[in-house]
Every structure is written in structure tokens, then in C-alpha cells.
C-alpha atoms as a PDB file:
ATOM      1  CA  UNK A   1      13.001 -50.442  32.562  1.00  0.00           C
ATOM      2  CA  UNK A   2      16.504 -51.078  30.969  1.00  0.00           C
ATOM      3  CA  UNK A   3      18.611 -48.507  32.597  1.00  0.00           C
ATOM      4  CA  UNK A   4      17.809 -46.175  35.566  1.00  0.00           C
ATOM      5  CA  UNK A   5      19.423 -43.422  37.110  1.00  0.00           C
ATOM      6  CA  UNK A   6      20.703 -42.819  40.967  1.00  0.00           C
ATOM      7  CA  UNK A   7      23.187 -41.008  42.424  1.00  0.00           C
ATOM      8  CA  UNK A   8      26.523 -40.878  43.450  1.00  0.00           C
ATOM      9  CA  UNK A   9      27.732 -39.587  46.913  1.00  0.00           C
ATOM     10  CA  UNK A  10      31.268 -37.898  46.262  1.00  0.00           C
ATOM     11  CA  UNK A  11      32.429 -38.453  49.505  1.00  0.00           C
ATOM     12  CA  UNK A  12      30.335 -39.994  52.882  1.00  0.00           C
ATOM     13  CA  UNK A  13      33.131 -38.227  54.426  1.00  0.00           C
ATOM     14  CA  UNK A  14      30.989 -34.912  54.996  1.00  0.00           C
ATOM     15  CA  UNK A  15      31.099 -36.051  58.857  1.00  0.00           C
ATOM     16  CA  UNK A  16      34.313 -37.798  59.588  1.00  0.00           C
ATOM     17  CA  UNK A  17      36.987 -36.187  56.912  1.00  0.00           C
ATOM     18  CA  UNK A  18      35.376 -32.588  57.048  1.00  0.00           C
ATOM     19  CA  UNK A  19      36.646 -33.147  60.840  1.00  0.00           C
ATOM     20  CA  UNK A  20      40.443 -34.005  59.852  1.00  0.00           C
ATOM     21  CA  UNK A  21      40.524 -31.072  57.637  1.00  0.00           C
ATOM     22  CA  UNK A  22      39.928 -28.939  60.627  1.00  0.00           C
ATOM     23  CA  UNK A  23      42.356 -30.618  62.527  1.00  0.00           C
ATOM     24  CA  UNK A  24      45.409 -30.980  59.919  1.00  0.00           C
ATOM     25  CA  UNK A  25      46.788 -27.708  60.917  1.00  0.00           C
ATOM     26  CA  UNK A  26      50.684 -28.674  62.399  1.00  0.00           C
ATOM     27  CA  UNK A  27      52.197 -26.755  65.382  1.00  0.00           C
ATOM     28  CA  UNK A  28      54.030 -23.700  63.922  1.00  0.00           C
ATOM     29  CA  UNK A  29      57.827 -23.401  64.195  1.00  0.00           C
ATOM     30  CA  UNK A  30      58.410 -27.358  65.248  1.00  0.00           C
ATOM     31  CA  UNK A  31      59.647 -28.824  61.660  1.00  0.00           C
ATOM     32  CA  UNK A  32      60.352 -26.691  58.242  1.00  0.00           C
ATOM     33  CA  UNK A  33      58.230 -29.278  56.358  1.00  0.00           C
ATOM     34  CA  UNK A  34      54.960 -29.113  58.877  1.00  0.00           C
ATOM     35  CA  UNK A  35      55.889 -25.209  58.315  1.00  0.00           C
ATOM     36  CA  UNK A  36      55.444 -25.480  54.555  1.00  0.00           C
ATOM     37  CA  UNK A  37      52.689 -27.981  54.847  1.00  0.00           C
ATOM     38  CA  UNK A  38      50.922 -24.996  57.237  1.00  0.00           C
ATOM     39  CA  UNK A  39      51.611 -22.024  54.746  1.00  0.00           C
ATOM     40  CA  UNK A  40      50.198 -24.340  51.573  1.00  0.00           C
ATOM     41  CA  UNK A  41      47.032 -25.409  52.846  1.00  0.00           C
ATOM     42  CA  UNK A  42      46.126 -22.056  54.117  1.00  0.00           C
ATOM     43  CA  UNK A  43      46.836 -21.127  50.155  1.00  0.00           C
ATOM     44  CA  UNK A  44      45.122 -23.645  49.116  1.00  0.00           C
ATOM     45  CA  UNK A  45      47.954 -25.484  47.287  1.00  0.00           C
ATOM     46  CA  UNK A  46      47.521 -29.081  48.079  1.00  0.00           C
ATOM     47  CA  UNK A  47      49.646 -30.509  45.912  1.00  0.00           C
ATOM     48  CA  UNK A  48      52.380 -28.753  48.071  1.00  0.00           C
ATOM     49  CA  UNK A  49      50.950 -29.482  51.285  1.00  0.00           C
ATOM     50  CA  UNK A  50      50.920 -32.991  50.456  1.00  0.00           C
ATOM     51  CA  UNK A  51      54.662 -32.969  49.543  1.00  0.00           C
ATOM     52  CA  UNK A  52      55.568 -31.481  52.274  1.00  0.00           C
ATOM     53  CA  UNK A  53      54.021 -34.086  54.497  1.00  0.00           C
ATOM     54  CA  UNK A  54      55.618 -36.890  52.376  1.00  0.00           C
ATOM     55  CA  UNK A  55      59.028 -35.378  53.489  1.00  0.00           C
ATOM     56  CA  UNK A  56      57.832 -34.969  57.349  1.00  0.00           C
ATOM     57  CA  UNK A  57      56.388 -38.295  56.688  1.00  0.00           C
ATOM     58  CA  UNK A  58      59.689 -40.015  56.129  1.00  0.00           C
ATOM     59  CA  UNK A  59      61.530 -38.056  58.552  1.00  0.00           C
ATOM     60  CA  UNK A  60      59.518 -39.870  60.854  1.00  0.00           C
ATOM     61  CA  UNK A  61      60.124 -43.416  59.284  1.00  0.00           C
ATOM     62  CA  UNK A  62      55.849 -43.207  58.849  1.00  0.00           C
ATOM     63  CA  UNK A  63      54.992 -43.803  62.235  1.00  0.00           C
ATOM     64  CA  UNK A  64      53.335 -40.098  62.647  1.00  0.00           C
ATOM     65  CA  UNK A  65      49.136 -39.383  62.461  1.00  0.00           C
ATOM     66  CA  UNK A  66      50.327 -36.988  59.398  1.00  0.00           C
ATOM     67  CA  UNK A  67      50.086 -40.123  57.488  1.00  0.00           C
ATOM     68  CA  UNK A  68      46.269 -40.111  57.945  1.00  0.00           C
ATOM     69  CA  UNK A  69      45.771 -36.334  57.138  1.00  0.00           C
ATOM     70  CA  UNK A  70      48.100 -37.255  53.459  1.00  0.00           C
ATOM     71  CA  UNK A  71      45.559 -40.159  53.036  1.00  0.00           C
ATOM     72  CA  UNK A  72      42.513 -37.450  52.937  1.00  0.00           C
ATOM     73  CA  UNK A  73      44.848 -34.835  51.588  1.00  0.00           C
ATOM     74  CA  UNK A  74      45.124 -37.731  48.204  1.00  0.00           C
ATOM     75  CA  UNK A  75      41.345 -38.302  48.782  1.00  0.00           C
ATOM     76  CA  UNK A  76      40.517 -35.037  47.961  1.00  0.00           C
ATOM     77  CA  UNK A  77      42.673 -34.798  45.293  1.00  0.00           C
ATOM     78  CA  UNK A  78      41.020 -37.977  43.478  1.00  0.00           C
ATOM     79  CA  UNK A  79      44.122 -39.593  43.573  1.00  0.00           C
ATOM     80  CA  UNK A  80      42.780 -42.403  45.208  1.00  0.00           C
ATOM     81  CA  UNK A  81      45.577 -45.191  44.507  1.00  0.00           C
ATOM     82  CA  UNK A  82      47.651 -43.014  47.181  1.00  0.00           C
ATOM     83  CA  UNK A  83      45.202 -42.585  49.548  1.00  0.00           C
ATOM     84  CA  UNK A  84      43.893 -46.346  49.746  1.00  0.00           C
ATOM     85  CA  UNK A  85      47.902 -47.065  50.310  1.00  0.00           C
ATOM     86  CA  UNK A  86      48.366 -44.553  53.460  1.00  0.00           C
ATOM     87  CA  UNK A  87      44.512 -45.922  54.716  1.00  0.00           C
ATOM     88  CA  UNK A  88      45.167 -49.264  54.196  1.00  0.00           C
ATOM     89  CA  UNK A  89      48.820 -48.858  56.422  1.00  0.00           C
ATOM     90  CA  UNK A  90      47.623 -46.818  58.653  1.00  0.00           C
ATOM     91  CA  UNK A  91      44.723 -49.089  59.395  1.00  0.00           C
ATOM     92  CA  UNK A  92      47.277 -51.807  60.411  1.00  0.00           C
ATOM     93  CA  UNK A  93      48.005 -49.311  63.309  1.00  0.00           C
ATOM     94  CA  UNK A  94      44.353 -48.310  64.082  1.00  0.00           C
ATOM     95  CA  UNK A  95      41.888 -50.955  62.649  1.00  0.00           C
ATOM     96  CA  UNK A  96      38.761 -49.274  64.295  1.00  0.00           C
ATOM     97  CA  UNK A  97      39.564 -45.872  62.995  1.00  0.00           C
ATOM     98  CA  UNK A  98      36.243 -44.673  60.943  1.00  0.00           C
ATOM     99  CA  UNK A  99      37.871 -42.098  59.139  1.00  0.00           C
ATOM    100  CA  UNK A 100      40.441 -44.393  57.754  1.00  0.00           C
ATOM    101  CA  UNK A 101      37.902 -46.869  56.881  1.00  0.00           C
ATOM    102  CA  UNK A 102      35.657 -44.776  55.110  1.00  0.00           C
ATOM    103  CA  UNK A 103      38.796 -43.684  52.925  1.00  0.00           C
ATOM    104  CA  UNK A 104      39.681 -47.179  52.195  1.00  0.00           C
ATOM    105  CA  UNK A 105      35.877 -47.811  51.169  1.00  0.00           C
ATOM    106  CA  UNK A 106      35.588 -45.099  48.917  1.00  0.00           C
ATOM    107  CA  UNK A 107      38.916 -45.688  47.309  1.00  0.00           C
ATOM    108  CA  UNK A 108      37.684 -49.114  46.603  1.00  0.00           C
ATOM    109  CA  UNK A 109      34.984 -47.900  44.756  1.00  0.00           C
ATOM    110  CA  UNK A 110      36.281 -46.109  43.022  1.00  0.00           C
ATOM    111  CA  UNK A 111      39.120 -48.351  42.191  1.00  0.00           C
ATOM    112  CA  UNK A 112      36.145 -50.645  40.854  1.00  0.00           C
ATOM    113  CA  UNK A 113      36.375 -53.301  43.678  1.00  0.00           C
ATOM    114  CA  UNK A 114      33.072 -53.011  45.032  1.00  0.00           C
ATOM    115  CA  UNK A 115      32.744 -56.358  46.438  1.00  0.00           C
ATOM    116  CA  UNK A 116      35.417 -55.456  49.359  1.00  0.00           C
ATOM    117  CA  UNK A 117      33.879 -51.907  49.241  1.00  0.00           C
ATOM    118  CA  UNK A 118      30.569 -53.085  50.283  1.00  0.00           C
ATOM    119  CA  UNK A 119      32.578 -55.490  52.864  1.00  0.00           C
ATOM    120  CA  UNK A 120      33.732 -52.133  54.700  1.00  0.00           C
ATOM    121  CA  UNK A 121      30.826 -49.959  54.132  1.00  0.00           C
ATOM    122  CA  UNK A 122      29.016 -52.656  56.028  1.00  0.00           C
ATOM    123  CA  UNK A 123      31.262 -52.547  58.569  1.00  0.00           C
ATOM    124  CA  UNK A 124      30.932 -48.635  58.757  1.00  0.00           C
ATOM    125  CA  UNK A 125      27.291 -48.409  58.667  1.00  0.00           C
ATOM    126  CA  UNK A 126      26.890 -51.060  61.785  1.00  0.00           C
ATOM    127  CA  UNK A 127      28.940 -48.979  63.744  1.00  0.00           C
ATOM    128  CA  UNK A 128      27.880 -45.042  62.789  1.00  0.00           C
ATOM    129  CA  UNK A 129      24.490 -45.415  61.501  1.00  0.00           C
ATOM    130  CA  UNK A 130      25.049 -42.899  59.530  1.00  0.00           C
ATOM    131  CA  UNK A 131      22.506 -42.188  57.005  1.00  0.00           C
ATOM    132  CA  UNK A 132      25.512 -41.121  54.512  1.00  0.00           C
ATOM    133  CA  UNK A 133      27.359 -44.903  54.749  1.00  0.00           C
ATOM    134  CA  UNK A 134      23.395 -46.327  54.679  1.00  0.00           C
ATOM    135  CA  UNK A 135      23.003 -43.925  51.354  1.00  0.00           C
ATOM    136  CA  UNK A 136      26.882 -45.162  49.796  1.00  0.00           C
ATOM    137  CA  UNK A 137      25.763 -48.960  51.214  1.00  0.00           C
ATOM    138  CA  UNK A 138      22.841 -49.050  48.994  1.00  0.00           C
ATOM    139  CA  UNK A 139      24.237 -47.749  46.103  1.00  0.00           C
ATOM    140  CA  UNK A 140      27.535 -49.935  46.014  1.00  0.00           C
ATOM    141  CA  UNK A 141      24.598 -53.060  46.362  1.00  0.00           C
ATOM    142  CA  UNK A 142      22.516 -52.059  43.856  1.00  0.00           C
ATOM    143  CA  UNK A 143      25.268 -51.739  41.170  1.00  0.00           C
ATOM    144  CA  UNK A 144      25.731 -55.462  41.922  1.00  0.00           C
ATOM    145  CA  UNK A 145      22.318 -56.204  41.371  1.00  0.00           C
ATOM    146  CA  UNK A 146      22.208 -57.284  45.560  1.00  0.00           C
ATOM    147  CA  UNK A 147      18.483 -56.146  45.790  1.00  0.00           C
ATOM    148  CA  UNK A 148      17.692 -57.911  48.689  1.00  0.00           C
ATOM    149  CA  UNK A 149      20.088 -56.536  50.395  1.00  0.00           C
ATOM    150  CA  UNK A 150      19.929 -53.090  48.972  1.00  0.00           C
ATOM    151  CA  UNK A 151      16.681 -53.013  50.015  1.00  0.00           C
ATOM    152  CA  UNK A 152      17.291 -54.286  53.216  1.00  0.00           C
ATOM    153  CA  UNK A 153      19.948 -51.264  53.936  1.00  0.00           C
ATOM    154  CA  UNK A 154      16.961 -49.229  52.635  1.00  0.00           C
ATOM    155  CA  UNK A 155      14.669 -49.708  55.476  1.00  0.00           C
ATOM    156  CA  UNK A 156      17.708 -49.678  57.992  1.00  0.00           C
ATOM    157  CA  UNK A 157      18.371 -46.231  56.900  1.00  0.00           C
ATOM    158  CA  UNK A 158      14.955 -45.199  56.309  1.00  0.00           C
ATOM    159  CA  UNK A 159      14.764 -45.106  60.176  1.00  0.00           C
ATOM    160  CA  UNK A 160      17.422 -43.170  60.768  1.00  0.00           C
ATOM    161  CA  UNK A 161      17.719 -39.165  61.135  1.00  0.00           C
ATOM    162  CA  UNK A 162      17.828 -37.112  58.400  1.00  0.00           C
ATOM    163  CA  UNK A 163      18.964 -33.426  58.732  1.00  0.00           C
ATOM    164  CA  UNK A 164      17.959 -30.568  55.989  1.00  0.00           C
ATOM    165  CA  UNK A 165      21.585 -30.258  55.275  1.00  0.00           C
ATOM    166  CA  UNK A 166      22.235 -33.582  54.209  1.00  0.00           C
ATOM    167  CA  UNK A 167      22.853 -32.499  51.143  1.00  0.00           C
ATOM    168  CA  UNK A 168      24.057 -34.465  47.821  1.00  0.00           C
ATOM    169  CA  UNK A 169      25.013 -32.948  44.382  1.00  0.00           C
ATOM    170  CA  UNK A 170      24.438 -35.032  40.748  1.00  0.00           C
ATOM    171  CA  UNK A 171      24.687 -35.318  37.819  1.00  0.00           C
ATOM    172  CA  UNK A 172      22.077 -36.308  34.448  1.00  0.00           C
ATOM    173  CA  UNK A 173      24.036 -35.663  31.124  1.00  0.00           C
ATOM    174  CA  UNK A 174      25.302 -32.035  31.239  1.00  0.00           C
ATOM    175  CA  UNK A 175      22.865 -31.288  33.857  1.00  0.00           C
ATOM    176  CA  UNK A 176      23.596 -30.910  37.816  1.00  0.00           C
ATOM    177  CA  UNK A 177      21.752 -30.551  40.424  1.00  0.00           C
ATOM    178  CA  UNK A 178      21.572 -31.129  44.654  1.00  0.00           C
ATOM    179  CA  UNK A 179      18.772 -33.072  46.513  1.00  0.00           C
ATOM    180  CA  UNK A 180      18.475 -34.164  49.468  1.00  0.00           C
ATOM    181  CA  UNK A 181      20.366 -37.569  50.865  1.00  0.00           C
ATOM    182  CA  UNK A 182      16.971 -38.587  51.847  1.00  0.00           C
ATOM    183  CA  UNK A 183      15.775 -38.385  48.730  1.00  0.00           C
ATOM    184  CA  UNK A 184      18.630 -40.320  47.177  1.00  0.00           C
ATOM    185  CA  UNK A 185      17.819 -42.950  49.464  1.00  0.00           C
ATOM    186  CA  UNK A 186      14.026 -43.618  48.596  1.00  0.00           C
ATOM    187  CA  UNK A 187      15.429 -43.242  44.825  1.00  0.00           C
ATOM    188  CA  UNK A 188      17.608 -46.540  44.997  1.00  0.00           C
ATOM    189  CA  UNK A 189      14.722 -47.787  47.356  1.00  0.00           C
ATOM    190  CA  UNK A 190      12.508 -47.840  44.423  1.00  0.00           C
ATOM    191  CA  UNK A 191      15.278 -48.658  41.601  1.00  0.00           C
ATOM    192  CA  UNK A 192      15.561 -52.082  43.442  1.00  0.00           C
ATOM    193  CA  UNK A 193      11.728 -52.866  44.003  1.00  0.00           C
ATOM    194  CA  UNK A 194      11.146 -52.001  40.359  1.00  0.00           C
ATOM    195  CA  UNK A 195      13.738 -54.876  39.307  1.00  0.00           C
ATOM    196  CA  UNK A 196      12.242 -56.959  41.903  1.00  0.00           C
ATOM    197  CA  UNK A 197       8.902 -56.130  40.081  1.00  0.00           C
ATOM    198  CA  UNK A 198       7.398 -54.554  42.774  1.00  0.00           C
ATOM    199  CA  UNK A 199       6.418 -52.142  40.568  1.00  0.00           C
ATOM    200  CA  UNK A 200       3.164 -50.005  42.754  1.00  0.00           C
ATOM    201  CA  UNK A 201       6.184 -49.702  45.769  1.00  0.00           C
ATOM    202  CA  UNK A 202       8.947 -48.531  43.297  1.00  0.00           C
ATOM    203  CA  UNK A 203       6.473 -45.808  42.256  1.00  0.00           C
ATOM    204  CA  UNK A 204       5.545 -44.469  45.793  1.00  0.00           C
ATOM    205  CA  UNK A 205       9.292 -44.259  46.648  1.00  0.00           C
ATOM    206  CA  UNK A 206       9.847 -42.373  43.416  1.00  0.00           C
ATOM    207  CA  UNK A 207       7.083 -40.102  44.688  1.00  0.00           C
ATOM    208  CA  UNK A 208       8.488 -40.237  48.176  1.00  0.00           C
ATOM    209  CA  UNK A 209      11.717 -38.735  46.686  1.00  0.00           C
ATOM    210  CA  UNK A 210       9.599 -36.406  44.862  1.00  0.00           C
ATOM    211  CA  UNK A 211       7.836 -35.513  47.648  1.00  0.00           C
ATOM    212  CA  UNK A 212      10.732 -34.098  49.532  1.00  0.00           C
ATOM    213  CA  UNK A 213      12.458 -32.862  46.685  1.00  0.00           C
ATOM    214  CA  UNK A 214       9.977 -31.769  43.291  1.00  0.00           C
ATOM    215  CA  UNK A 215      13.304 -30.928  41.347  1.00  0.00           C
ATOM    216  CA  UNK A 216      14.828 -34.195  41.973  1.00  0.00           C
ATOM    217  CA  UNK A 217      15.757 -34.910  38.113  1.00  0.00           C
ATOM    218  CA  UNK A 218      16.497 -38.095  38.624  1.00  0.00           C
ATOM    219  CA  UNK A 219      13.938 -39.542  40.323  1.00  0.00           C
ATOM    220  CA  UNK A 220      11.312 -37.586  38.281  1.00  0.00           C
ATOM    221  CA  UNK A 221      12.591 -38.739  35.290  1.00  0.00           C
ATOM    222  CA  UNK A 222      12.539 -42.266  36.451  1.00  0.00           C
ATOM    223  CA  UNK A 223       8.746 -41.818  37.164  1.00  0.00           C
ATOM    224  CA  UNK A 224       7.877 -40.572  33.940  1.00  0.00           C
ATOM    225  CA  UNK A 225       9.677 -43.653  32.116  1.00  0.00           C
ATOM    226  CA  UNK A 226       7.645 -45.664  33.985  1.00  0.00           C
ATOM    227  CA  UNK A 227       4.456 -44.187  33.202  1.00  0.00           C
ATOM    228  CA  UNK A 228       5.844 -44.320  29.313  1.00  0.00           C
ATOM    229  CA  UNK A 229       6.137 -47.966  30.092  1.00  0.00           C
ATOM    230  CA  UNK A 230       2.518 -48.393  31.414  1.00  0.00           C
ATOM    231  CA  UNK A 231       0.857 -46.293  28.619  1.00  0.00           C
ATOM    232  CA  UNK A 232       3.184 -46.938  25.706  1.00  0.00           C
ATOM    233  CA  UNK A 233       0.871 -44.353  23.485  1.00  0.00           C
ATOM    234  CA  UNK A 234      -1.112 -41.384  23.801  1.00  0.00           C
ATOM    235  CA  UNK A 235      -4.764 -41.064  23.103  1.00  0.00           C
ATOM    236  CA  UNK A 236      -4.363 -39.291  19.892  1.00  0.00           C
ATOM    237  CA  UNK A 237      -2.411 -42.474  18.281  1.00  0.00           C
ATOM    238  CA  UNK A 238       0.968 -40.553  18.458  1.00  0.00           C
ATOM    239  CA  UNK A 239       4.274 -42.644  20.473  1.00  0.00           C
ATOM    240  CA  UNK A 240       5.039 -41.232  23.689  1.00  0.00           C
ATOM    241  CA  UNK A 241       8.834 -40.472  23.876  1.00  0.00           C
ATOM    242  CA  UNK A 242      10.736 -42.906  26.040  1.00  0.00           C
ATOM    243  CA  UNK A 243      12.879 -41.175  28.751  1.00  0.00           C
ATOM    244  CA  UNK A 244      16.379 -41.516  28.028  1.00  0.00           C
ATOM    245  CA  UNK A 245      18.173 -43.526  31.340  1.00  0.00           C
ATOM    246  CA  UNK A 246      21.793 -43.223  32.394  1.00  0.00           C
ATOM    247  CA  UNK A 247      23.217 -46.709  33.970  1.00  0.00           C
ATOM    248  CA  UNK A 248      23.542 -46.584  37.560  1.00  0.00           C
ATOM    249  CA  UNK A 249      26.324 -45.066  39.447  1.00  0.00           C
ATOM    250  CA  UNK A 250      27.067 -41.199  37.893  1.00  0.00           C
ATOM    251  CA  UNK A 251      30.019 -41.061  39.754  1.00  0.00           C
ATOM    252  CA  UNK A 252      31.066 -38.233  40.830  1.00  0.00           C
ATOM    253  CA  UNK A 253      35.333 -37.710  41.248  1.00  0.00           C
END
């Protein structure tokens, strides 16, 4: 199978940054940038809200926790350069803090260093066991072709519990779609047994994602290309279409 599609999780910070959001409201009245940084994020204007904070930020000479909420206020803005800088200071200051690693993780990524992304991931998923760093874990270790350990991560977060809303969204060409995380997770599961050759497993965790999710268009596509594989032709002579694969990793920003 020469390429094979999985999924991207846009942010594992569903639990952790979802949780900052709620919390980046300032005190009213106390400084006339926190006032401005109040008024734009209740508009929705995040580009001001995160200007705002710059100037509180150096009133303050940076030692203030605003500097975390500007780190997920970049994050969400895909500007991920400026968010890996504020995580990776304000990490100096808090080493343990899981929000702030997860930021720096995920800017990694997507700043194509996933060697020291998988380094923190790995860190994060030892100490939340959450099924979202398991799902990221994975996906950063299959892209290197780490199967053992991808597999590995699999089985650790195979065990773990899986809500219905543990939801994901992706992508196939022009197409989107949502599945569930669990789903994802037995997708890469069987991406990296099929390269091992474990070919029969590979297929029942394609039909394990199935299984839980019978729209899952990327798994069931991935199924189907190997059943081209197996039976190259149909009985009536004519050749059975190959189905078109994506490489690994449709990111989402």
C-alpha cells in the first residue's frame, strides 16, 4: 500500500486550552489594556485582544500568567511561531504546566520538528492519559515510520476511556468529515501493522474503526485499497480501480 490516509487532530487542547479560554477573562476596571483585551474577545476580535495583552504584557516586564493566555490566544490563531515563543518562556517559569506543554508540542509539529514533538507528547501522555495526546502520540510516530512504537502507544490508549464526544474533524481531498477519536486511533493502529505486514490485524482495526464509525472515509477507503490489492481484478476480466491515498498527516491549521 504506497500511501495511506489518517488523521490530523487540530488541537489535543479540547481539554486543557478549552479551560484557559474560559478563564482569560481580566478583572474589569484594573488596567485600560486588560479593559480592551475584555471588550475584544467578547467581540470576537482576537487579533485585538492579543495586542492588547502584548501591551499589558510589557507593562509587566512579562512576568504576568497573561503571557500564557497570548500563547493560546497565537495558538488559535495558527500563528504558531508566537505561541511556541510565549510556551517555551513561560515554561521556564512553570515546567510541569500541561497546558503550556501541549502548546509547545503542537507548535512543534507544526513547525515540522516532530522529533522534539514526540519528545513532549510523550511526556504529556505519561502524565494525563489522555486518549487525545495517545491519538496526537501515534500520529506524530507514525509519520516517522516509529511503528513499534506507534503501535505500542496504540494499545496504551486502546485501554483508556473513550467518551461519545471525543470528537475529531478531517479532511480527504475536498471532502470533510468528523469521526470519532476512537476511531482515529484503531485507523493509525492498523496503518502501522499493515507496514509491519501484519496485514489480517491491519484489516480488523480498519473494521474496528468502521465498526464505530460506518462513514469513517478514511478508514473505509483504506479497506477497500486493500481488498484492490488482494484481488487486483474482477471476475469479468475488467481492472479494479485502485483507491487513490493521501500521505499521512492531513493537517489540519
Amino acid at each position: 500500500m504506497k500511501k495511506l490516509m489518517i488523521l490530523s487532530v487540530i488541537c489535543c487542547s479540547t481539554i486543557f486550552l478549552q479551560a484557559q479560554v474560559k478563564k482569560a477573562t481580566a478583572p474589569a476596571g484594573k488596567n485600560p489594556h486588560l479593559n480592551v483585551f475584555n471588550q475584544a474577545l467578547q467581540c470576537g476580535d482576537v487579533p485585538t485582544a492579543i495586542l492588547a495583552l502584548n501591551y499589558y504584557i510589557s507593562e509587566q516586564n512579562g512576568n504576568t500568567p497573561y503571557a500564557d493566555t497570548v500563547a493560546m490566544l497565537y495558538l488559535r490563531q495558527g500563528a504558531f511561531a508566537q505561541c511556541y515563543y510565549w510556551a517555551d518562556k513561560r515554561l521556564a517559569l512553570k515546567p510541569e504546566d500541561i497546558g503550556l506543554m501541549e502548546m509547545k508540542a503542537i507548535c512543534l509539529d507544526k513547525m515540522q520538528q516532530p522529533t522534539e514533538s514526540i519528545a513532549l507528547f510523550e511526556k504529556l501522555f505519561k502524565k494525563t492519559q489522555s486518549p487525545f495526546h495517545g491519538y496526537k502520540l501515534m500520529e506524530l510516530q507514525y509519520g516517522l515510520k516509529r511503528l513499534v512504537e506507534c503501535i505500542a502507544t496504540a494499545q496504551a490508549t486502546e485501554k483508556l476511556q473513550f467518551k461519545p464526544d471525543y470528537i475529531m474533524p478531517y479532511t480527504v481531498g475536498e471532502q470533510s468529515g468528523r469521526t470519532y477519536l476512537q476511531s482515529g486511533v484503531y485507523n493509525i493502529h492498523a496503518l502501522a501493522l499493515y507496514d509491519l505486514d501484519k496485514k489480517a490485524e491491519a484489516k480488523s482495526y480498519f473494521e474496528k474503526a468502521l465498526a464505530l464509525d460506518s462513514t469513517f472515509l478514511l478508514a473505509k477507503q483504506n479497506l477497500e485499497a486493500m481488498k484492490s490489492l488482494e484481488n487486483p481484478s474482477v471476475k469479468s476480466g475488467q481492472p479494479q480501480t485502485t483507491i487513490p491515498m493521501t500521505s499521512p498527516g492531513n493537517k489540519q491549521n
